[in-house]
C-alpha atoms as a PDB file:
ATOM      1  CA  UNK A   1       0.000   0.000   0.000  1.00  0.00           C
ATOM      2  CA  UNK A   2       3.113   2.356   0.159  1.00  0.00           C
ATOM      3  CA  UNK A   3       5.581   1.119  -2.590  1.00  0.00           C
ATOM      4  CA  UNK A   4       6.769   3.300  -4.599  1.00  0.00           C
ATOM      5  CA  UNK A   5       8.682   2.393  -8.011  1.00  0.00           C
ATOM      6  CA  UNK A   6      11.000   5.538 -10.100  1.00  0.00           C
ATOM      7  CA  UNK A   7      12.126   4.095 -13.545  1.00  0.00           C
ATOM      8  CA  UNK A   8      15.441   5.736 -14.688  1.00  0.00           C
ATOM      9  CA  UNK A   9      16.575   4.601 -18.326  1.00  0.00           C
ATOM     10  CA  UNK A  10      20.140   4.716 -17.452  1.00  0.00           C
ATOM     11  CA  UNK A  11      19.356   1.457 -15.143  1.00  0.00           C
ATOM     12  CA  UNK A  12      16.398   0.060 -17.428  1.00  0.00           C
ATOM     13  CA  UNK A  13      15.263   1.349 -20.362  1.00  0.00           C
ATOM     14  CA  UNK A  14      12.441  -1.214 -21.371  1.00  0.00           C
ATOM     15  CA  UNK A  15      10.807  -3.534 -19.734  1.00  0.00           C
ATOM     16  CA  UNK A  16       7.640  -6.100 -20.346  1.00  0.00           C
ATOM     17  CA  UNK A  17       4.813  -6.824 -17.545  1.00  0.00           C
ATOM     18  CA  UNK A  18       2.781  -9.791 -18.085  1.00  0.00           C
ATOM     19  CA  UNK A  19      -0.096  -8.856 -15.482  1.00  0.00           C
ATOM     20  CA  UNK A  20      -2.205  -5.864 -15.301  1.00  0.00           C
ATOM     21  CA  UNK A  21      -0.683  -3.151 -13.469  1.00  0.00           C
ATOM     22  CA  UNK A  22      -2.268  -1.818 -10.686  1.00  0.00           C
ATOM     23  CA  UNK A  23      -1.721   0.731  -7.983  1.00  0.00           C
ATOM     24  CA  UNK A  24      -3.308   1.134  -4.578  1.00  0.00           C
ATOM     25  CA  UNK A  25      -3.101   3.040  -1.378  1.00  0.00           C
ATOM     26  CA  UNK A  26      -0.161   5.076  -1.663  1.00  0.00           C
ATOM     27  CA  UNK A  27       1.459   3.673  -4.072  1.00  0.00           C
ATOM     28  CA  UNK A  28       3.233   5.315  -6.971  1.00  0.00           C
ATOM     29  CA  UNK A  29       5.110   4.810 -10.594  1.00  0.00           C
ATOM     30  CA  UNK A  30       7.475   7.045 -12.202  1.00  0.00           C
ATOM     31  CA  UNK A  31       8.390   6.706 -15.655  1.00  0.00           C
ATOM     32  CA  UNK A  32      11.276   8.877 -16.237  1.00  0.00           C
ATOM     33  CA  UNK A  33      12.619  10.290 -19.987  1.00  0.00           C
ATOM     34  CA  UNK A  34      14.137   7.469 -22.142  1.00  0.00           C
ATOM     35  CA  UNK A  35      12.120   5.083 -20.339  1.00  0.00           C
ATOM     36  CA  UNK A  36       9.606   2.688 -21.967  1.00  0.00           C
ATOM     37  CA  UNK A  37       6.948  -0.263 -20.325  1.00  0.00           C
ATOM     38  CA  UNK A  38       4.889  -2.231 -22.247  1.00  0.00           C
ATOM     39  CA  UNK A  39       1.937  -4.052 -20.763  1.00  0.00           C
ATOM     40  CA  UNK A  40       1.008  -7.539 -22.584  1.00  0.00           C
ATOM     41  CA  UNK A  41      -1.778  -8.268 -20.087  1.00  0.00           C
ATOM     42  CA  UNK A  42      -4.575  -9.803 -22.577  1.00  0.00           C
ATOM     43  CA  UNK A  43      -7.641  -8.924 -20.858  1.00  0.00           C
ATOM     44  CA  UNK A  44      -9.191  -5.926 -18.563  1.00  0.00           C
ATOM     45  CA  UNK A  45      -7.251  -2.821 -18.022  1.00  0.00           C
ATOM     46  CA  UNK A  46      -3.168  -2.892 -18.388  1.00  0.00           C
ATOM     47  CA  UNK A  47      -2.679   0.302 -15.928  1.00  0.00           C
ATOM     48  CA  UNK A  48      -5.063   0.656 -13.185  1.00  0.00           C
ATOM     49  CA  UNK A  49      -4.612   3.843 -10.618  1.00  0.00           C
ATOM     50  CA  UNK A  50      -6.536   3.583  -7.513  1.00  0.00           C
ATOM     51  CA  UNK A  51      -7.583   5.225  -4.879  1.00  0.00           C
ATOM     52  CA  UNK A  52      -4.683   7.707  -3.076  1.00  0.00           C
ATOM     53  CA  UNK A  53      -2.193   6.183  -5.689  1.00  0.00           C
ATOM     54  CA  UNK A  54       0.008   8.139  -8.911  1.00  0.00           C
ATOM     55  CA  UNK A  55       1.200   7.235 -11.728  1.00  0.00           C
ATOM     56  CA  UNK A  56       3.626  10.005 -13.329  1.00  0.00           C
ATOM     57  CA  UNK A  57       4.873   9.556 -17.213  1.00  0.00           C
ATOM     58  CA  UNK A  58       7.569  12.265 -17.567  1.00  0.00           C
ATOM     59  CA  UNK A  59       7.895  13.838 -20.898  1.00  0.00           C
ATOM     60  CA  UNK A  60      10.551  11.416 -22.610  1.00  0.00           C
ATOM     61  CA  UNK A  61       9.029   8.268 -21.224  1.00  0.00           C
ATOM     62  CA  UNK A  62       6.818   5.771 -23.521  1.00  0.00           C
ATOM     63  CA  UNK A  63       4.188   3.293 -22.919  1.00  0.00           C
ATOM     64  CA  UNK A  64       2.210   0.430 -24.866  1.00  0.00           C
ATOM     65  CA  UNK A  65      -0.994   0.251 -22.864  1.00  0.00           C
ATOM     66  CA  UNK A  66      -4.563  -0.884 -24.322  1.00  0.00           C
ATOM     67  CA  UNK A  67      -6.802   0.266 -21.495  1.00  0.00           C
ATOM     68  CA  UNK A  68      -5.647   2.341 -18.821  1.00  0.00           C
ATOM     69  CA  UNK A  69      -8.238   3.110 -15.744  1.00  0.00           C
ATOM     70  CA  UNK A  70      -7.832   6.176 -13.022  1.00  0.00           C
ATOM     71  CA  UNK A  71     -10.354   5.795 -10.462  1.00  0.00           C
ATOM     72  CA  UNK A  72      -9.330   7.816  -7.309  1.00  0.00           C
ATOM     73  CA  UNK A  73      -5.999   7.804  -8.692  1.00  0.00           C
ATOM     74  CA  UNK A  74      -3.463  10.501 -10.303  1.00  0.00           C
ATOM     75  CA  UNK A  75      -2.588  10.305 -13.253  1.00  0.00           C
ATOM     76  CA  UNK A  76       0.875  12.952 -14.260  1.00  0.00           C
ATOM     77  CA  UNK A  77       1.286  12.583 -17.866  1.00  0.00           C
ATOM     78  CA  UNK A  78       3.755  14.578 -19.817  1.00  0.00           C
ATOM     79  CA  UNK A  79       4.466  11.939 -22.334  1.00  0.00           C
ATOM     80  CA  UNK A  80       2.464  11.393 -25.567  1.00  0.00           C
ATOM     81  CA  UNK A  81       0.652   8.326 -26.860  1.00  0.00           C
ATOM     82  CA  UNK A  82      -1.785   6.328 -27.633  1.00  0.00           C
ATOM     83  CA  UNK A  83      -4.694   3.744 -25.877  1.00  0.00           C
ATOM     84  CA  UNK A  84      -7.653   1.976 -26.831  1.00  0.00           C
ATOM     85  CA  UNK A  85      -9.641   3.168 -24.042  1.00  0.00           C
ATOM     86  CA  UNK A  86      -9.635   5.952 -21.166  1.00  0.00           C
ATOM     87  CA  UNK A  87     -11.517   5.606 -17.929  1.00  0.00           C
ATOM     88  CA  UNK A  88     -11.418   8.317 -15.357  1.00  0.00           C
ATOM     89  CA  UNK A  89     -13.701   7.988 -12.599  1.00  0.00           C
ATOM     90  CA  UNK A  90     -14.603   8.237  -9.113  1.00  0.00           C
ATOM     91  CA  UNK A  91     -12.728  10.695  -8.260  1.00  0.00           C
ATOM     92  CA  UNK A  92      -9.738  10.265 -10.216  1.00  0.00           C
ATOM     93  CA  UNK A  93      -7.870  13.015 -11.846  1.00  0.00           C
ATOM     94  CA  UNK A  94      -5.841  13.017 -14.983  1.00  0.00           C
ATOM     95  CA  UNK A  95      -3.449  15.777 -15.922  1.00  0.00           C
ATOM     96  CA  UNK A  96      -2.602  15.607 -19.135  1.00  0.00           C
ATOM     97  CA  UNK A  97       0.782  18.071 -20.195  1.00  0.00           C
ATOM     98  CA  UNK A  98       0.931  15.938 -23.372  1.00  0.00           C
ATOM     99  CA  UNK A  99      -1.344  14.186 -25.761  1.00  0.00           C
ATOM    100  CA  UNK A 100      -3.542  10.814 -25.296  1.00  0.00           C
ATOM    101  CA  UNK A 101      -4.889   9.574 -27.937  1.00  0.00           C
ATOM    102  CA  UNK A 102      -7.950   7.305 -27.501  1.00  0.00           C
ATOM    103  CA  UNK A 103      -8.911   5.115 -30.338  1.00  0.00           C
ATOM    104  CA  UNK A 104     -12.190   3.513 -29.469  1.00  0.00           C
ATOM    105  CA  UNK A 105     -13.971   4.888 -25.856  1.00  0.00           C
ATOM    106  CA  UNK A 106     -13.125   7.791 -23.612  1.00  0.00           C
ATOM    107  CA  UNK A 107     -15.714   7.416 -20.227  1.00  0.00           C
ATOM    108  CA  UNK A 108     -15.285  10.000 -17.832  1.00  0.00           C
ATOM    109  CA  UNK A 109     -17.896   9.635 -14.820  1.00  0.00           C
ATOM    110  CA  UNK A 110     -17.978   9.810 -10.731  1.00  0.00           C
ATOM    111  CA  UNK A 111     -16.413  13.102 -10.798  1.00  0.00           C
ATOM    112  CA  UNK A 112     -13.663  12.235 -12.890  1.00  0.00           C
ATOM    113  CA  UNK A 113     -11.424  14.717 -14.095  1.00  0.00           C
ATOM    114  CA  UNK A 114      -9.648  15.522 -17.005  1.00  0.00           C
ATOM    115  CA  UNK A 115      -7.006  18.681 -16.652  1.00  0.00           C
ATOM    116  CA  UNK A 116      -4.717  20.288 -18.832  1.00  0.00           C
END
């Protein structure tokens, strides 16, 4: 409920997770410049930010995510690119410094928020 994981690409610039990836509590990702994950979970959402958790893509950083989900989450996002679909809800904030671009559904609900 506290971990916290900062990405540096001088110690690993790409890496694969299998699993959805999901943040609770506290808990928060950094993706730092030169840095890229891809997520080949095959079903439900690939990056999931709960409640009191943040995810931060610094401008630099890349990503290969089908369905991402903030729900009471933070989502920091200064990098560009693409997903399938969007969810922000209950309560969960996205600030977007860069460009997402959804393909197929963008659901914002439960006070969700989208910022620039």
């Amino acid at each position: 409920n506290y971990g916290r994981v900062n990405v540096v690409a001088s110690e690993i610039p790409s890496f694969t997770v299998e699993e959805p990836v999901t943040l609770s509590g506290s808990a928060a990702l950094t993706l730092n410049s030169g840095v890229t994950m891809a997520v080949s979970n095959t079903t439900g959402f690939d990056l999931n930010v709960e409640s009191g958790s943040t995810a931060t893509l610094q401008a630099g950083a890349a990503v290969d995510l089908d369905e991402m989900r903030i729900s009471g989450g933070t989502l920091n996002n200064g990098a560009s690119y693409q997903v399938r679909r969007l969810f922000v809800d209950n309560g969960g904030i996205a600030k977007l410094g860069a460009e997402i671009s959804v393909i197929e559904q963008l659901s914002v609900t439960g006070g969700g928020e989208i910022r620039r």
